[in-house]
C-alpha atoms as a PDB file:
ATOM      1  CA  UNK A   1     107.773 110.145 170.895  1.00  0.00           C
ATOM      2  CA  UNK A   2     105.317 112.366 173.050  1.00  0.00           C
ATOM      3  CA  UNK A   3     107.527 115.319 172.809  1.00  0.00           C
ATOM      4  CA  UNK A   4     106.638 114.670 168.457  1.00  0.00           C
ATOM      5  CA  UNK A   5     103.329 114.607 169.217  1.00  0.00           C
ATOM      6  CA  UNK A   6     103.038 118.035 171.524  1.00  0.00           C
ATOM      7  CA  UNK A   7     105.346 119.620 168.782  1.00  0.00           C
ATOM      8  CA  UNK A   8     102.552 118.896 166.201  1.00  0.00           C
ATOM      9  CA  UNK A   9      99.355 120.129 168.317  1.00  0.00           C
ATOM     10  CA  UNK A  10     101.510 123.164 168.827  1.00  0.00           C
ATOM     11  CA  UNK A  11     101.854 123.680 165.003  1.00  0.00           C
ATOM     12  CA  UNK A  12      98.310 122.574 164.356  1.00  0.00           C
ATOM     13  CA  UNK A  13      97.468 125.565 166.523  1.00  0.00           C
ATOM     14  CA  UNK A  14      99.693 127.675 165.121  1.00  0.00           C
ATOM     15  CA  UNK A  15      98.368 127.565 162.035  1.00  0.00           C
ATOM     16  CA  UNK A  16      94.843 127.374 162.932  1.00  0.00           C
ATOM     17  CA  UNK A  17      95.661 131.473 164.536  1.00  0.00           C
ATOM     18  CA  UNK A  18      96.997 131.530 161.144  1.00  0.00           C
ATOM     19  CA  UNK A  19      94.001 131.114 159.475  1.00  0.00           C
ATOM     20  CA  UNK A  20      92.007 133.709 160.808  1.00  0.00           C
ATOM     21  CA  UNK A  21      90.051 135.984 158.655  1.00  0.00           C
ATOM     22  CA  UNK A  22      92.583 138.428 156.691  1.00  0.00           C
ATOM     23  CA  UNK A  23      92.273 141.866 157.052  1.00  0.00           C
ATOM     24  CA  UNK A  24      91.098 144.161 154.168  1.00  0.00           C
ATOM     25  CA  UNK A  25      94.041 146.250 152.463  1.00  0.00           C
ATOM     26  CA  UNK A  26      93.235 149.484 151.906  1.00  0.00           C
ATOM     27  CA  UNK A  27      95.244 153.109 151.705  1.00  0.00           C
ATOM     28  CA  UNK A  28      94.314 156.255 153.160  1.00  0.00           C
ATOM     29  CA  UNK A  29      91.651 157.317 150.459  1.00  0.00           C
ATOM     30  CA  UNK A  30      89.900 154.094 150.637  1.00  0.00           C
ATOM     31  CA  UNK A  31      91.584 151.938 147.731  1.00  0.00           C
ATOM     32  CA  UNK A  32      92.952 148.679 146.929  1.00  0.00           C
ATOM     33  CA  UNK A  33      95.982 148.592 144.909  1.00  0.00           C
ATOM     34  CA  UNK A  34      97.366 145.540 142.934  1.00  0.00           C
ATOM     35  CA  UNK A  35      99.629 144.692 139.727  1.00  0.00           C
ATOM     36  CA  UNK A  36      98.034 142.361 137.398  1.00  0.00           C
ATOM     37  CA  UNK A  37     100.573 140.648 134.359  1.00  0.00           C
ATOM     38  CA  UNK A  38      99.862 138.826 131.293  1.00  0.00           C
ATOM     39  CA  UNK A  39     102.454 137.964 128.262  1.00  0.00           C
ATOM     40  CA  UNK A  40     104.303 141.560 127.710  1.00  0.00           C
ATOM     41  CA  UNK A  41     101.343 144.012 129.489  1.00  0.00           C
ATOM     42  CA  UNK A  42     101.529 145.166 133.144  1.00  0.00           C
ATOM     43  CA  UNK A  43      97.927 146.489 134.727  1.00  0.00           C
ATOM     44  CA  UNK A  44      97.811 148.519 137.585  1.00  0.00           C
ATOM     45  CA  UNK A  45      94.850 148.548 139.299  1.00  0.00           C
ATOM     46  CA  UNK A  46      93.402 150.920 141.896  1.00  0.00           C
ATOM     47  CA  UNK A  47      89.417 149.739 142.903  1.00  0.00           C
ATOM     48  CA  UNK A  48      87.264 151.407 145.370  1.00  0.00           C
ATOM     49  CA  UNK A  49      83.329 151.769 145.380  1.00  0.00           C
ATOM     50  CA  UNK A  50      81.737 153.457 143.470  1.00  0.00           C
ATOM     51  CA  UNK A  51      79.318 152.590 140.789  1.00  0.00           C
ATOM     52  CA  UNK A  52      81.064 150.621 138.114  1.00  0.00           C
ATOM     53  CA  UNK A  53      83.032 153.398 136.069  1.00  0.00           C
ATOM     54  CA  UNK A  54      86.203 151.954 134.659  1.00  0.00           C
ATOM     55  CA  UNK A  55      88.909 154.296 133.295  1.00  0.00           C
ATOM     56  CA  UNK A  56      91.933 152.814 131.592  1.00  0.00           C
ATOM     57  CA  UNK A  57      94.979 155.480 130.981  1.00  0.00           C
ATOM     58  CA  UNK A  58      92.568 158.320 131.713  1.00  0.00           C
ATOM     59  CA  UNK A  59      90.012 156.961 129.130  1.00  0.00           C
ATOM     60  CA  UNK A  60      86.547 155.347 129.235  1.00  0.00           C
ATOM     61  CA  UNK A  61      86.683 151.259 129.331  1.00  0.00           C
ATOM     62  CA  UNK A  62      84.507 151.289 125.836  1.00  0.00           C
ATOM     63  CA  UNK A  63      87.141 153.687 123.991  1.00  0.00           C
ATOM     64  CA  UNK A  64      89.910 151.848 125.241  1.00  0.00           C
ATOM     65  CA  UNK A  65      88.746 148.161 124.684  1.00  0.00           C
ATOM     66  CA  UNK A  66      86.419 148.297 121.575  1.00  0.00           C
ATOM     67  CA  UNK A  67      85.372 144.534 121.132  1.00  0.00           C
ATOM     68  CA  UNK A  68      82.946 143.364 123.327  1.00  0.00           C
ATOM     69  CA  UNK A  69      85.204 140.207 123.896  1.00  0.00           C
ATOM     70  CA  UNK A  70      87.886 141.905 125.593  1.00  0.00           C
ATOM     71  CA  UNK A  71      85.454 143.958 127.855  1.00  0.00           C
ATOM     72  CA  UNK A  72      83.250 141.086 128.688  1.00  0.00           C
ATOM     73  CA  UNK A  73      86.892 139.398 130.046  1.00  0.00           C
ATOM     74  CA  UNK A  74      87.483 142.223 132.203  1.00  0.00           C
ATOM     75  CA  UNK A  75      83.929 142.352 133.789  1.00  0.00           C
ATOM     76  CA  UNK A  76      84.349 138.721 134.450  1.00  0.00           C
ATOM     77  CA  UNK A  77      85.349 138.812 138.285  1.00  0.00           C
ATOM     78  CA  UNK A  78      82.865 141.427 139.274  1.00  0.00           C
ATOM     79  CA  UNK A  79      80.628 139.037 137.804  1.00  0.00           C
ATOM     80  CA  UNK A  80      81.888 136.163 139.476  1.00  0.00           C
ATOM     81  CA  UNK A  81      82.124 137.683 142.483  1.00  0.00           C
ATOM     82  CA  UNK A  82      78.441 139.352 142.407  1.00  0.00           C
ATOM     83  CA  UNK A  83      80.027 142.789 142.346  1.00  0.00           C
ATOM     84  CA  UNK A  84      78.939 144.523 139.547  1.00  0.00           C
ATOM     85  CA  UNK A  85      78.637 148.501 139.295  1.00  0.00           C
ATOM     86  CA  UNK A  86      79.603 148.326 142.841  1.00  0.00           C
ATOM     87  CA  UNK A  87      83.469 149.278 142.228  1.00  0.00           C
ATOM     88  CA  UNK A  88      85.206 151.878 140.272  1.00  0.00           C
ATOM     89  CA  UNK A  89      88.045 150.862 138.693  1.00  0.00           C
ATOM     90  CA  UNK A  90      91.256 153.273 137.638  1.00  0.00           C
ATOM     91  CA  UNK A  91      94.023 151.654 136.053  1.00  0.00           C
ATOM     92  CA  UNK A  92      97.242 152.033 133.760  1.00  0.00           C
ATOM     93  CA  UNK A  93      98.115 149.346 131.508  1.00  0.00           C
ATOM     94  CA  UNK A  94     101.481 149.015 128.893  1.00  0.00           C
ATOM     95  CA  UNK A  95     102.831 146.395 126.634  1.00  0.00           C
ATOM     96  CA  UNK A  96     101.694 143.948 124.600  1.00  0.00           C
ATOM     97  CA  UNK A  97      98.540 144.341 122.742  1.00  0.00           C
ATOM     98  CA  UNK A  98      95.089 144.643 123.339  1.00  0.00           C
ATOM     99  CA  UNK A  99      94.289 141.036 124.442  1.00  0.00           C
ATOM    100  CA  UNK A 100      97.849 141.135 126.641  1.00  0.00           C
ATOM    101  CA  UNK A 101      96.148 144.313 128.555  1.00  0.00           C
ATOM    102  CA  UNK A 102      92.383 142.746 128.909  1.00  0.00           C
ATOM    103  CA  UNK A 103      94.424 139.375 130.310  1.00  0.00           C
ATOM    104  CA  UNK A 104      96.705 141.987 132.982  1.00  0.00           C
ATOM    105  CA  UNK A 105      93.789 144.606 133.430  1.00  0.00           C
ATOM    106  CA  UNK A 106      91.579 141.116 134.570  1.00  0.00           C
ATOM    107  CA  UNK A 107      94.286 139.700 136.713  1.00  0.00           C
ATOM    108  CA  UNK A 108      94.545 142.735 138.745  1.00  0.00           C
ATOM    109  CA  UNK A 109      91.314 143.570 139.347  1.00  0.00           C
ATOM    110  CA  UNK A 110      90.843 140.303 140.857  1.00  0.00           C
ATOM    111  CA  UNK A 111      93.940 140.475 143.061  1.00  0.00           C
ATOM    112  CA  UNK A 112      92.436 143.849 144.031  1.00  0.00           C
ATOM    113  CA  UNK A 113      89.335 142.543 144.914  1.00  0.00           C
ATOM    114  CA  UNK A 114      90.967 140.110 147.237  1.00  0.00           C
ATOM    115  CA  UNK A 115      92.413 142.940 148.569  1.00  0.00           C
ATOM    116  CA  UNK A 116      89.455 144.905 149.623  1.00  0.00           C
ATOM    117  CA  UNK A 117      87.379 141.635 150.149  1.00  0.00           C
ATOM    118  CA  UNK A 118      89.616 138.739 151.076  1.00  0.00           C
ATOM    119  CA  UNK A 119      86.142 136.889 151.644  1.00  0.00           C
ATOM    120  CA  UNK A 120      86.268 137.043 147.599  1.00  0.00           C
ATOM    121  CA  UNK A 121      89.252 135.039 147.155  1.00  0.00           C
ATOM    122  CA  UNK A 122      88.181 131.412 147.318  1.00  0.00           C
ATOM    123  CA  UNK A 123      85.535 132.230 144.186  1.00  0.00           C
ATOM    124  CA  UNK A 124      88.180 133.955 142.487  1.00  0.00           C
ATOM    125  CA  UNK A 125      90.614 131.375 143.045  1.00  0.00           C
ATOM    126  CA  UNK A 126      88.178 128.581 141.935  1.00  0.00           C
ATOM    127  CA  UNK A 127      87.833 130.660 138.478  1.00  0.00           C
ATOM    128  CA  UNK A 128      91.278 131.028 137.938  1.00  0.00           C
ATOM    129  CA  UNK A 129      91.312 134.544 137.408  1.00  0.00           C
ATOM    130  CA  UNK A 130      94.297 134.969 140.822  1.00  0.00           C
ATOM    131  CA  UNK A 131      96.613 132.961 138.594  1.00  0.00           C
ATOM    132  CA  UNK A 132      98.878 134.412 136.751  1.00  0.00           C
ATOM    133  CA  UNK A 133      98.770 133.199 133.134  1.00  0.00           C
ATOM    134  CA  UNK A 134     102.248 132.666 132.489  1.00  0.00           C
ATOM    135  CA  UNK A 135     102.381 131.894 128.320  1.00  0.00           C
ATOM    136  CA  UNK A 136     104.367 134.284 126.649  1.00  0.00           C
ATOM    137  CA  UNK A 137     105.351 134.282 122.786  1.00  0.00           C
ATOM    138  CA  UNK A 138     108.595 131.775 121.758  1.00  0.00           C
ATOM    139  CA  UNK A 139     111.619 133.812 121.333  1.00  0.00           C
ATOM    140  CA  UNK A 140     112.915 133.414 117.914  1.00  0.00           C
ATOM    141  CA  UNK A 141     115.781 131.319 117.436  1.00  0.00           C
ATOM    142  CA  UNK A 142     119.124 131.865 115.169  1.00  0.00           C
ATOM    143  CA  UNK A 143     119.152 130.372 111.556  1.00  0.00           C
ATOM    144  CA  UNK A 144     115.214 130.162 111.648  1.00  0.00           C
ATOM    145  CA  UNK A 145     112.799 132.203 109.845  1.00  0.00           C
ATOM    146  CA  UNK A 146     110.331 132.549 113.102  1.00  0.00           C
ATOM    147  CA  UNK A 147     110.486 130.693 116.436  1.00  0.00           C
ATOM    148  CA  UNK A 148     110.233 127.255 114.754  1.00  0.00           C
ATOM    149  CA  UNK A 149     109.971 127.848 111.316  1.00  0.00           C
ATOM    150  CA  UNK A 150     113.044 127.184 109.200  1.00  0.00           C
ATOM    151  CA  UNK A 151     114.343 128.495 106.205  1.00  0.00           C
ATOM    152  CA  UNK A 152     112.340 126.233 102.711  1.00  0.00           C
ATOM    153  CA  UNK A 153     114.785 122.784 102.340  1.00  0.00           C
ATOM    154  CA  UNK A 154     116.484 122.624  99.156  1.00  0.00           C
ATOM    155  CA  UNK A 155     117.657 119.216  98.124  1.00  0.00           C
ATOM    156  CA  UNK A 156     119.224 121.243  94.821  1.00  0.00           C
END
């Protein structure tokens, strides 16, 4: 029964060295790199500071992302994260539509923030912008008009 006990201090320690603070990612010019995913789009995400210039597929966040909705979404974890204007972001997105990218372009600028700041992540995590949203549009299904629409009943 003691030999349970030592066994458990030992992991107890183990992870404690575990949880030390993380170390910042970063690659030889001073960026963070992460993939961000929602329904069809994949965003990939380069941040490093700057003073808050986004460019999406070589174009300016406003003339990619017209309604203020969508660009409001993707400021949200700078926001969060009191970070505004302090990053510049550069980033390809593709697939989906317009909301699909803000969703992807959002998620990977917060996994990229974790990245460069891992002292980020628990206010990220607690606004859910680290998890991945995983809905995705119902595949249609064989002898239906849509995914669960059917074809009008006729009785004659």
């Amino acid at each position: 029964m003691a030999d349970t006990t030592t066994s458990l201090e030992d992991l107890k320690e183990v992870v404690t060295e575990e949880a030390a603070p993380r170390e910042p990612k970063k690659d030889e010019f001073g960026r963070s790199y992460a993939t961000g995913r929602r329904k069809d789009a994949v965003a990939r995400v380069w941040i490093k500071p700057g003073t808050g210039k986004i460019t999406v597929n070589s174009r300016e966040l406003e003339n990619y992302f017209p309604r203020p909705v969508l660009r409001m979404l993707i400021n949200q974890p700078f926001e969060v994260s009191n970070r505004e204007n302090q990053f510049d972001v550069y980033c390809t997105v593709s697939g989906g539509g317009l909301s699909g990218q803000a969703g992807a372009l959002r998620h990977g600028i917060s996994q990229a923030l974790t990245l460069f700041e891992p002292d980020l992540r628990p206010a990220l995590k607690k606004g859910g912008f680290l998890t991945r949203d995983s809905r995705v549009v119902e595949r249609k299904k064989y002898g239906r008009r849509k995914a669960r629409r059917s074809f009008q009943f006729s009785k004659r």
